[in-house]
PDB file of N, CA and C in Angstrom:
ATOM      1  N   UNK A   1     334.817  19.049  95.994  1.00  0.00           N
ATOM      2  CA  UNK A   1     334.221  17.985  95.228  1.00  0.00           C
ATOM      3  C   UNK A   1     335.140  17.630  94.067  1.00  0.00           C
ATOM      4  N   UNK A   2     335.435  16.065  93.682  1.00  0.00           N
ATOM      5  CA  UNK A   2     336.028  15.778  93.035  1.00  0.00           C
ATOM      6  C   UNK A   2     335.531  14.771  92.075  1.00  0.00           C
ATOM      7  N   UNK A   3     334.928  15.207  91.324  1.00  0.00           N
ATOM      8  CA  UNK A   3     334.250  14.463  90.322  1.00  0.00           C
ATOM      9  C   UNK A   3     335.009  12.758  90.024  1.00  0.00           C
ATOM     10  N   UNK A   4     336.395  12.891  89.868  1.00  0.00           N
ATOM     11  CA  UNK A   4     337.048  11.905  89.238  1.00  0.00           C
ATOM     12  C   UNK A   4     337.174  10.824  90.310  1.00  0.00           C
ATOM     13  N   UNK A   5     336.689  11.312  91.767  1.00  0.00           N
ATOM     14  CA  UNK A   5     337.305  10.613  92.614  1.00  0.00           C
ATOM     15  C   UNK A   5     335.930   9.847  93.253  1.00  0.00           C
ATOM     16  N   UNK A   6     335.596   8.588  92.993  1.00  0.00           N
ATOM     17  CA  UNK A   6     334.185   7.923  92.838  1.00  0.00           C
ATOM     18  C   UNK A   6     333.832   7.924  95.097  1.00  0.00           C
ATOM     19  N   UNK A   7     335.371   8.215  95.522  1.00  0.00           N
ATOM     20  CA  UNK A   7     334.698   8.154  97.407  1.00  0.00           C
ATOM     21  C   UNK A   7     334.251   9.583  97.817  1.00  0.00           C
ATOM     22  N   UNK A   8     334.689  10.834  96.757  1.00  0.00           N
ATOM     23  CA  UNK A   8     334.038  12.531  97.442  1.00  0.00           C
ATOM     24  C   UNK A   8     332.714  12.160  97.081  1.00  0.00           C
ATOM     25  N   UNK A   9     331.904  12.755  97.659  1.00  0.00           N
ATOM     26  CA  UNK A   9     330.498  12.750  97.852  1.00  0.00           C
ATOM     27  C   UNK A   9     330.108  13.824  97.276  1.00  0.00           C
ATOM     28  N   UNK A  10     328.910  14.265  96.522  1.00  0.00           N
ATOM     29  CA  UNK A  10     328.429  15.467  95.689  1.00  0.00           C
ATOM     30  C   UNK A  10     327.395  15.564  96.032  1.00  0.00           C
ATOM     31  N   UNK A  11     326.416  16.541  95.529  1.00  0.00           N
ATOM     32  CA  UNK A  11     325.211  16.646  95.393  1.00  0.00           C
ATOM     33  C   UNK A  11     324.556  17.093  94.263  1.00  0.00           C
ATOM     34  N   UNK A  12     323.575  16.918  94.205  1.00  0.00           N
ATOM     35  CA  UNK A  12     322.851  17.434  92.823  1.00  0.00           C
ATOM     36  C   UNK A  12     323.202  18.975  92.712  1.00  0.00           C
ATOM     37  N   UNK A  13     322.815  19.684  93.836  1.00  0.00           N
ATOM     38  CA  UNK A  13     323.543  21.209  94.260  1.00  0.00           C
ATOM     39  C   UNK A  13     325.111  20.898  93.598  1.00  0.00           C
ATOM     40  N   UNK A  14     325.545  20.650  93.490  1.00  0.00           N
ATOM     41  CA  UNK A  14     327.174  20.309  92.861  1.00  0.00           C
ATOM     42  C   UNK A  14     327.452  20.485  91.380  1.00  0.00           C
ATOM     43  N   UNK A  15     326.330  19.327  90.964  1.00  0.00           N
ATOM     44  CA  UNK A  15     326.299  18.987  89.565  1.00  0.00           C
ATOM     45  C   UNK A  15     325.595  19.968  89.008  1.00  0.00           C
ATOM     46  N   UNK A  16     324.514  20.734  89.482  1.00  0.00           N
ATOM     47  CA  UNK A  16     324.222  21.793  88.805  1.00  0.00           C
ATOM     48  C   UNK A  16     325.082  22.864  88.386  1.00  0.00           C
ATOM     49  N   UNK A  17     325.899  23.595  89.503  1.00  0.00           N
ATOM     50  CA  UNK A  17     326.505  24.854  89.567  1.00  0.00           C
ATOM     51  C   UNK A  17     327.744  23.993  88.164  1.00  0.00           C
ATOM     52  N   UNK A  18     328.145  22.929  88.101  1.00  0.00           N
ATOM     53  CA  UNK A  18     328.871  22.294  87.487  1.00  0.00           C
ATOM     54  C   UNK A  18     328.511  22.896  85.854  1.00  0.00           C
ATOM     55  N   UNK A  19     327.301  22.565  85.625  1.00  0.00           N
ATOM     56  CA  UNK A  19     327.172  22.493  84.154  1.00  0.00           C
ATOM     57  C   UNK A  19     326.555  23.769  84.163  1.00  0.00           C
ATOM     58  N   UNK A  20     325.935  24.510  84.983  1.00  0.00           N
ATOM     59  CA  UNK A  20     325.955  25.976  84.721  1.00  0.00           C
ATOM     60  C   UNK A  20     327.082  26.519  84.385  1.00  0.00           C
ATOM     61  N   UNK A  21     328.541  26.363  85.547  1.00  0.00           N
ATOM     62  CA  UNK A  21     329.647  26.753  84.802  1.00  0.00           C
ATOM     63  C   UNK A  21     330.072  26.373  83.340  1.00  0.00           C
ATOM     64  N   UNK A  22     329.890  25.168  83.252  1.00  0.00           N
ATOM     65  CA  UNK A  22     330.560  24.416  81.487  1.00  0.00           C
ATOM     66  C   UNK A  22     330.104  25.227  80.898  1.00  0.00           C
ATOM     67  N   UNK A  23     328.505  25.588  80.818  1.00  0.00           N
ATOM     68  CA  UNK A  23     328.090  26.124  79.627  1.00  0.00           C
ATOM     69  C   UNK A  23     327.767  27.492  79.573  1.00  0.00           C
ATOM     70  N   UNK A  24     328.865  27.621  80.238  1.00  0.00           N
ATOM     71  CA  UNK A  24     328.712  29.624  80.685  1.00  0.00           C
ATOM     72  C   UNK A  24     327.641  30.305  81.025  1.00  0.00           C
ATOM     73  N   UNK A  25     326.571  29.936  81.688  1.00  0.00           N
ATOM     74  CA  UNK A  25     325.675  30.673  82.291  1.00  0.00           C
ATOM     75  C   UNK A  25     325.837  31.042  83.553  1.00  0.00           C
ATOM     76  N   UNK A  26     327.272  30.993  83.787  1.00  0.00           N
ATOM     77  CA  UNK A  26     327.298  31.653  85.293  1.00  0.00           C
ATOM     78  C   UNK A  26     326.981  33.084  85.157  1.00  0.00           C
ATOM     79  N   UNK A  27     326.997  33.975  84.414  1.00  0.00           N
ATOM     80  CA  UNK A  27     326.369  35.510  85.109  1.00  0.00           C
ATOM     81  C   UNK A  27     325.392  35.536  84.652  1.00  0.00           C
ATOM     82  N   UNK A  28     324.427  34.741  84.037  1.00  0.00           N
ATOM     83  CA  UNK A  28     322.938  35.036  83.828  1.00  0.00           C
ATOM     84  C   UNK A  28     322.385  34.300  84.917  1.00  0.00           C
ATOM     85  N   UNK A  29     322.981  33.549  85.181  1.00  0.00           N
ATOM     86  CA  UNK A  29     322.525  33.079  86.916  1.00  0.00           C
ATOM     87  C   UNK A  29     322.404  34.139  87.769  1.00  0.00           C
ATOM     88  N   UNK A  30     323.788  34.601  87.621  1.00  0.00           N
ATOM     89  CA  UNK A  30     324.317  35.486  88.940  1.00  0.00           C
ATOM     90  C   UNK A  30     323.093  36.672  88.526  1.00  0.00           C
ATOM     91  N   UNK A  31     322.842  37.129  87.679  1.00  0.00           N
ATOM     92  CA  UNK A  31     321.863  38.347  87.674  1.00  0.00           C
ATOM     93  C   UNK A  31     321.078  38.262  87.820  1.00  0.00           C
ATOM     94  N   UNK A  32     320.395  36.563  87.878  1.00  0.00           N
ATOM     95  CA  UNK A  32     318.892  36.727  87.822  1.00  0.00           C
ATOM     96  C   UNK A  32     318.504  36.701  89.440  1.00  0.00           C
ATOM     97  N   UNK A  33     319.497  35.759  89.893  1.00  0.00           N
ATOM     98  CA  UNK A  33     320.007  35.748  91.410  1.00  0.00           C
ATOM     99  C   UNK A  33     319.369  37.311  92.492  1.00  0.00           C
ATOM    100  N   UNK A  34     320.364  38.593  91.363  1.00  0.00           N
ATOM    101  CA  UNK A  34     320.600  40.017  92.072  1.00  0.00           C
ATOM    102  C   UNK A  34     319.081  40.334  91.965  1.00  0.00           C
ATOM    103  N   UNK A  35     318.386  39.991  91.196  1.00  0.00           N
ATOM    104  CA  UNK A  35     316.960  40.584  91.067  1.00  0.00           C
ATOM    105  C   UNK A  35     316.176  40.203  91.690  1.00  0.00           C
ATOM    106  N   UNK A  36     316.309  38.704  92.096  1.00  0.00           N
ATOM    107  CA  UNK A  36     315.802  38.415  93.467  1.00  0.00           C
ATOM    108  C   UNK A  36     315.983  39.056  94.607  1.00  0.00           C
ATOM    109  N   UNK A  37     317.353  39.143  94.846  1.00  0.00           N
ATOM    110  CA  UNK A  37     317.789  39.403  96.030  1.00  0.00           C
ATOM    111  C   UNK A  37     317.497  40.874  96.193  1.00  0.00           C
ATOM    112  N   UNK A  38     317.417  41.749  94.819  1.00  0.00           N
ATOM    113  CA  UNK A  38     316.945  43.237  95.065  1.00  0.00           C
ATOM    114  C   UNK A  38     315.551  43.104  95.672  1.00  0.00           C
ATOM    115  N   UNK A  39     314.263  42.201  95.566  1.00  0.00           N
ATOM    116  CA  UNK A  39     313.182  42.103  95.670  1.00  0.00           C
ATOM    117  C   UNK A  39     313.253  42.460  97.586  1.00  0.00           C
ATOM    118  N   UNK A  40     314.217  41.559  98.088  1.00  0.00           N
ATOM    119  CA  UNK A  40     314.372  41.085  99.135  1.00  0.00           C
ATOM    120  C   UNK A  40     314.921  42.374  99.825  1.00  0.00           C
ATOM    121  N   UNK A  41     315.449  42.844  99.149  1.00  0.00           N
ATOM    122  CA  UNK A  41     316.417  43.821  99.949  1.00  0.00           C
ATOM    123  C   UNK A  41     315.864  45.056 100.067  1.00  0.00           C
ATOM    124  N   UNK A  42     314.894  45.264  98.791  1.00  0.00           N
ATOM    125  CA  UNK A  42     314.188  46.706  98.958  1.00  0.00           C
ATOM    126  C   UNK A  42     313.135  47.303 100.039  1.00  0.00           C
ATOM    127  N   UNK A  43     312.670  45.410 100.541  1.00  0.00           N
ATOM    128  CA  UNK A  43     311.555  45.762 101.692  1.00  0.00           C
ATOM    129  C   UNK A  43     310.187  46.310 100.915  1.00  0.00           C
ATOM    130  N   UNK A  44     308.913  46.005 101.186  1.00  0.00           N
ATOM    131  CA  UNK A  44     307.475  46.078 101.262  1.00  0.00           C
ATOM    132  C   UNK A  44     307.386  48.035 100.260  1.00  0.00           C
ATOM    133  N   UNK A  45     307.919  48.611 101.136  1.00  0.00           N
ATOM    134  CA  UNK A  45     307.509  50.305 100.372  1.00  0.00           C
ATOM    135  C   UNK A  45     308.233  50.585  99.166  1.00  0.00           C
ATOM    136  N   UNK A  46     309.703  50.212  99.161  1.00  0.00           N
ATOM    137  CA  UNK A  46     310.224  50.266  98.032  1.00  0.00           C
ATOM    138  C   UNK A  46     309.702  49.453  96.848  1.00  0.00           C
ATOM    139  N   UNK A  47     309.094  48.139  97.194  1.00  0.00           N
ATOM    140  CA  UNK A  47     308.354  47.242  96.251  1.00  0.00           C
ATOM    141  C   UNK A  47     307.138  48.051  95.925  1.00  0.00           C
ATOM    142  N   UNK A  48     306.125  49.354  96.640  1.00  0.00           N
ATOM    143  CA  UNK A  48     305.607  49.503  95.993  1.00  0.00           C
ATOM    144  C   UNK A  48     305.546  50.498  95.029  1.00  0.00           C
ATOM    145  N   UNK A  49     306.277  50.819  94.829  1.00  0.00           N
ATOM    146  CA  UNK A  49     306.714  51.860  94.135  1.00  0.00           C
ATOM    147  C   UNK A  49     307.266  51.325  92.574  1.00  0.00           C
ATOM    148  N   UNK A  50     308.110  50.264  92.767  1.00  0.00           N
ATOM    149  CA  UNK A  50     308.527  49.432  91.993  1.00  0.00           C
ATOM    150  C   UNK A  50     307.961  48.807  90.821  1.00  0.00           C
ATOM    151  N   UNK A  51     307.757  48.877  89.502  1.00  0.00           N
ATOM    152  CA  UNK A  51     307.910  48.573  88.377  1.00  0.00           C
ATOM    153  C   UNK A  51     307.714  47.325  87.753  1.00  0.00           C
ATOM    154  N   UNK A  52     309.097  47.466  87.651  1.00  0.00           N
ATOM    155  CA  UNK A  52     310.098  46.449  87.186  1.00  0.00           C
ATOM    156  C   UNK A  52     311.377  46.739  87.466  1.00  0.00           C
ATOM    157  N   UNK A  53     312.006  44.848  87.269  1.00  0.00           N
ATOM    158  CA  UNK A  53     313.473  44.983  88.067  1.00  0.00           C
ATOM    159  C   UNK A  53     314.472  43.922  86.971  1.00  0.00           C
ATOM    160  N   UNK A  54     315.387  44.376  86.261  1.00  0.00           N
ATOM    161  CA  UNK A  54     315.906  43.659  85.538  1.00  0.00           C
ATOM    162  C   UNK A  54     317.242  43.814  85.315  1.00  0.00           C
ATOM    163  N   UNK A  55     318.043  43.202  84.668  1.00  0.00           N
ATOM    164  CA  UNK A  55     319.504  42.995  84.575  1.00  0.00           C
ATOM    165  C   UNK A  55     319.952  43.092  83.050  1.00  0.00           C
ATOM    166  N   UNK A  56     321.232  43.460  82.875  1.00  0.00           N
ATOM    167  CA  UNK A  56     322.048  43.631  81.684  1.00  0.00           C
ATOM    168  C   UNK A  56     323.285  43.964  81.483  1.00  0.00           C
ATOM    169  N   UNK A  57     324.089  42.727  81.205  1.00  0.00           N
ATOM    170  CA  UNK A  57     325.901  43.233  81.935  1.00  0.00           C
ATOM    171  C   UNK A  57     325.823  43.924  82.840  1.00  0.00           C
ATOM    172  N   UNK A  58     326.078  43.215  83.716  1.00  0.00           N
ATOM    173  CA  UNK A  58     325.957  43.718  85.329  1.00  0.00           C
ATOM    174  C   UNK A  58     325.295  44.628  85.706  1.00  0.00           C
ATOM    175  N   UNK A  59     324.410  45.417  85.016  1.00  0.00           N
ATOM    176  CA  UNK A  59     324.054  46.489  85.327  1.00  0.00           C
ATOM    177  C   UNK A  59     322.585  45.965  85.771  1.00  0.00           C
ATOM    178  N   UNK A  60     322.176  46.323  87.221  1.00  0.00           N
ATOM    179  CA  UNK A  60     320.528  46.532  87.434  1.00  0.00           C
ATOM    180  C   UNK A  60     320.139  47.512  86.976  1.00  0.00           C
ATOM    181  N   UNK A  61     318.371  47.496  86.687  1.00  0.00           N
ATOM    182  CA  UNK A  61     317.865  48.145  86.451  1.00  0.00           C
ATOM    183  C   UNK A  61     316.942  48.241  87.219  1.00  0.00           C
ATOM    184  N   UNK A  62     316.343  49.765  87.656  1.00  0.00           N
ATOM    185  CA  UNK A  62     315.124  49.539  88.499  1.00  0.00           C
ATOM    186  C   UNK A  62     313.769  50.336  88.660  1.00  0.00           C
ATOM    187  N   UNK A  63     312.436  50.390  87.667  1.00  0.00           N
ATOM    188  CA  UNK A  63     311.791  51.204  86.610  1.00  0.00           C
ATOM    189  C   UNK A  63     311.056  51.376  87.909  1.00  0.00           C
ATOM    190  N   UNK A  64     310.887  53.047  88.613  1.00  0.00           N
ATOM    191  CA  UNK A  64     310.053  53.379  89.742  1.00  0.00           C
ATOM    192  C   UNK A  64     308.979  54.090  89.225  1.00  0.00           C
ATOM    193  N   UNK A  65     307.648  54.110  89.752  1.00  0.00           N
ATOM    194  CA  UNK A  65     306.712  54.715  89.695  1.00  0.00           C
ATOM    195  C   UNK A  65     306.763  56.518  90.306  1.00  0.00           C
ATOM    196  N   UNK A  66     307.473  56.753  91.295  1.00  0.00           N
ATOM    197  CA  UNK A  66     307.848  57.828  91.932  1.00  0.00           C
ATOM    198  C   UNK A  66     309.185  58.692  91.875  1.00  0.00           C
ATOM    199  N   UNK A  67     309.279  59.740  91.615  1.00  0.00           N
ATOM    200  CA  UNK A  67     310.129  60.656  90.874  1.00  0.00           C
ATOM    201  C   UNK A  67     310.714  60.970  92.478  1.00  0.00           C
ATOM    202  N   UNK A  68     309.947  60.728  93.722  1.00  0.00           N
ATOM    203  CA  UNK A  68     310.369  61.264  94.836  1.00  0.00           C
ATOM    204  C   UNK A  68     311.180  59.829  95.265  1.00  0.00           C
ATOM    205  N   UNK A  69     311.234  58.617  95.584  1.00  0.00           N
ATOM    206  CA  UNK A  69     312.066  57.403  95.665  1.00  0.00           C
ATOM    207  C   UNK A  69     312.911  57.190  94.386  1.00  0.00           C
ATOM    208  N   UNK A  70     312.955  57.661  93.329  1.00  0.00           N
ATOM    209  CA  UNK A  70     313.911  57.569  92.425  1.00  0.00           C
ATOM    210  C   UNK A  70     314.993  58.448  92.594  1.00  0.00           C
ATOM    211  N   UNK A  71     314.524  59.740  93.066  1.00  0.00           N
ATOM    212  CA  UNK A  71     316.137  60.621  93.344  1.00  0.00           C
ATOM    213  C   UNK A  71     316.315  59.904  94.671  1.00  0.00           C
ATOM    214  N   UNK A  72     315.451  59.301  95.771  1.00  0.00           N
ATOM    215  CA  UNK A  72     316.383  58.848  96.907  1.00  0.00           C
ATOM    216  C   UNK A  72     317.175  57.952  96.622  1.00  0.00           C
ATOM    217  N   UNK A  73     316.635  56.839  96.459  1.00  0.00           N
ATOM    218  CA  UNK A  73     317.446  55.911  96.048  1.00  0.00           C
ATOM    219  C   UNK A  73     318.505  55.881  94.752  1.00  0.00           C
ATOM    220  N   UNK A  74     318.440  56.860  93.977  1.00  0.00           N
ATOM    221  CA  UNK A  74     320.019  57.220  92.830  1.00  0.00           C
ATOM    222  C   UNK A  74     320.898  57.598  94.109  1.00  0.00           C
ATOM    223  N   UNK A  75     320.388  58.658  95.085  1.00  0.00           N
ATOM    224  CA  UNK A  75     321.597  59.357  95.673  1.00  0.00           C
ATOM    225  C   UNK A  75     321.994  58.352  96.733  1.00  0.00           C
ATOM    226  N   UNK A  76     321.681  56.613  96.807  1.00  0.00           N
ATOM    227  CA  UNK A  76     322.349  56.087  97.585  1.00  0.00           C
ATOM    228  C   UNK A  76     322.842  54.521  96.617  1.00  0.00           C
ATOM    229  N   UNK A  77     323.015  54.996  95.645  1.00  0.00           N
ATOM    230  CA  UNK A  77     323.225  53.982  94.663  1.00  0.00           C
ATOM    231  C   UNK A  77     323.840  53.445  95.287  1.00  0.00           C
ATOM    232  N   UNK A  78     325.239  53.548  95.700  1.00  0.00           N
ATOM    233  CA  UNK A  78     326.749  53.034  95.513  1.00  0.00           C
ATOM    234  C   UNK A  78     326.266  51.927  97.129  1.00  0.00           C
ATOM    235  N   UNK A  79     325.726  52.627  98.048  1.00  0.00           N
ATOM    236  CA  UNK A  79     325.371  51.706  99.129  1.00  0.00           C
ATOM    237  C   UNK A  79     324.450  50.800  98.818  1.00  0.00           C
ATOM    238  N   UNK A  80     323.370  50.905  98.025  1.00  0.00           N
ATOM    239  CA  UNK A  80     322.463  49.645  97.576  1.00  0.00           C
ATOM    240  C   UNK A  80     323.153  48.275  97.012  1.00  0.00           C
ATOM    241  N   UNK A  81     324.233  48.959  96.124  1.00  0.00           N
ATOM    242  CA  UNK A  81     325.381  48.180  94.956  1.00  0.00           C
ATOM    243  C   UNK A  81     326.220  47.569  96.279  1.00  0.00           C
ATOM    244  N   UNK A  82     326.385  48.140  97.245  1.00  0.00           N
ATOM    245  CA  UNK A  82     327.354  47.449  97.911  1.00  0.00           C
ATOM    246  C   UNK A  82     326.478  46.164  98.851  1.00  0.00           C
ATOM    247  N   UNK A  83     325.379  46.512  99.155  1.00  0.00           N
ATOM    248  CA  UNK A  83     324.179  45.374  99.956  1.00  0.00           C
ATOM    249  C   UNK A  83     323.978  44.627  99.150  1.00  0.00           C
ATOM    250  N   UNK A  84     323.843  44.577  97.916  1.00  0.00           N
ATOM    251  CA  UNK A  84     323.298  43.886  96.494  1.00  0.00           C
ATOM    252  C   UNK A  84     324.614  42.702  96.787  1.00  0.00           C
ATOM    253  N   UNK A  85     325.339  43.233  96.492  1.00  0.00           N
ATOM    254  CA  UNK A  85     326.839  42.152  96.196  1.00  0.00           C
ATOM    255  C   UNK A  85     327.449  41.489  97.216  1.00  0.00           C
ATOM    256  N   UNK A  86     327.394  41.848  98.618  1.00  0.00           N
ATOM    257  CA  UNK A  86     327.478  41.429 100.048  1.00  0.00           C
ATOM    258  C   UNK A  86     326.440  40.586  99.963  1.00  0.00           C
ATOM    259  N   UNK A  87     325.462  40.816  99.949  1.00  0.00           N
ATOM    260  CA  UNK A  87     324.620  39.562  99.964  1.00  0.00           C
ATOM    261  C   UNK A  87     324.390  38.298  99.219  1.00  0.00           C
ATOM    262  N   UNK A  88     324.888  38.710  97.737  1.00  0.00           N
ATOM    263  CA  UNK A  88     325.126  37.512  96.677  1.00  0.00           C
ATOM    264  C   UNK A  88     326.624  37.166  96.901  1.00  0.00           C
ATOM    265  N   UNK A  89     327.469  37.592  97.923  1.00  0.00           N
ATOM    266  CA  UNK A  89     328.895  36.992  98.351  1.00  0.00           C
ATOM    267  C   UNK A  89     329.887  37.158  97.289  1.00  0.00           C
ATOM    268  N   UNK A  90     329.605  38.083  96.098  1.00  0.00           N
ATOM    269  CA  UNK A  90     330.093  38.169  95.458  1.00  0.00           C
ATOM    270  C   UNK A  90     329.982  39.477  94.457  1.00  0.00           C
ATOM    271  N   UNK A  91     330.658  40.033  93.582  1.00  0.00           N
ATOM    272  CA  UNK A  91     330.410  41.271  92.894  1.00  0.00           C
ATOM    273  C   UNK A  91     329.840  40.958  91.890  1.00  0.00           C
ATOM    274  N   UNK A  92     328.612  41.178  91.710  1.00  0.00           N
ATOM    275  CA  UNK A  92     327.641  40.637  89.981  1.00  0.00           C
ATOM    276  C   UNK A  92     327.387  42.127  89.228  1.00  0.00           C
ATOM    277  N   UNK A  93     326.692  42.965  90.463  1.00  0.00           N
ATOM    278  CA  UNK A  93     326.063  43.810  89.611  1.00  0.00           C
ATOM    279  C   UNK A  93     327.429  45.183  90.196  1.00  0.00           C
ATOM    280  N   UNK A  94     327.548  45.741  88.859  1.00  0.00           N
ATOM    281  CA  UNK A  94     328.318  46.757  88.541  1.00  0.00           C
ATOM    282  C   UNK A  94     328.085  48.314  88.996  1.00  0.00           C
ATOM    283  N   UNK A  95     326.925  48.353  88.539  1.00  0.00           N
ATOM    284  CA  UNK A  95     325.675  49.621  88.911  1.00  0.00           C
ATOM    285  C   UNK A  95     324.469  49.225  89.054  1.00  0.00           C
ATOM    286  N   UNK A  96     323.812  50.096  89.646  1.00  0.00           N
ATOM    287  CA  UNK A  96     321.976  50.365  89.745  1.00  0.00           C
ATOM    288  C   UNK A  96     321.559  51.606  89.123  1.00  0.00           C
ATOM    289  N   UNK A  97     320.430  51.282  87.971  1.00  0.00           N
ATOM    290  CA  UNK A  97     319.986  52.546  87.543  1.00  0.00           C
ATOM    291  C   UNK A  97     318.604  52.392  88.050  1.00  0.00           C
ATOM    292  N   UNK A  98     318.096  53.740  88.582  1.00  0.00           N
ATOM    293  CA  UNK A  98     317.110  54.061  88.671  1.00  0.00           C
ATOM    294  C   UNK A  98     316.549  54.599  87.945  1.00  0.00           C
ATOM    295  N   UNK A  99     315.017  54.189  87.660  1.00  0.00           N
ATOM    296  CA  UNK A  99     314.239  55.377  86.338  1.00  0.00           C
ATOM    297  C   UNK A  99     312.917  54.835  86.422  1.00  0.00           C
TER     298      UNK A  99
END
């Protein structure tokens, strides 16, 4: 897309990501994005267990009700972090804490 060039064609999808970039909210996008996509990714049992789910310099956060899904899921951090970021096509979140 070429803004300057009045025959490329855009979309509103265009012009958004546009002025999200100008005004630097690209990683508060991108995180709020991962917290979705954690919703998605954890599946029905892990949601119930689940809290709250929030972000902070790259870092997720993820507040569990169960002391028995909190050590599972710490001891597979690094694979969650890697589904998390494969799926947003990109590297946002840094770590996952569980607690």
């Amino acid at each position: 897309m070429d803004l300057n060039n009045p025959s490329d064609p855009f979309t509103l999808s265009d012009l958004i990501d546009l002025a999200i970039d100008d005004l630097g909210l690209r990683a508060g996008v991108d995180e709020a994005e991962a917290v979705e996509v954690w919703q998605d990714l954890a599946g029905p049992i892990i949601a119930n267990v689940t809290e709250q789910v929030w972000t902070r310099r790259g870092k997720l956060y993820v507040e569990l009700n169960s002391g028995t899904w909190r050590q599972e899921l710490h001891m597979d951090r690094v694979k969650w972090r890697k589904r998390l970021n494969e799926t947003l096509g990109k590297r946002v979140i840094h770590e996952i804490i569980f607690h």
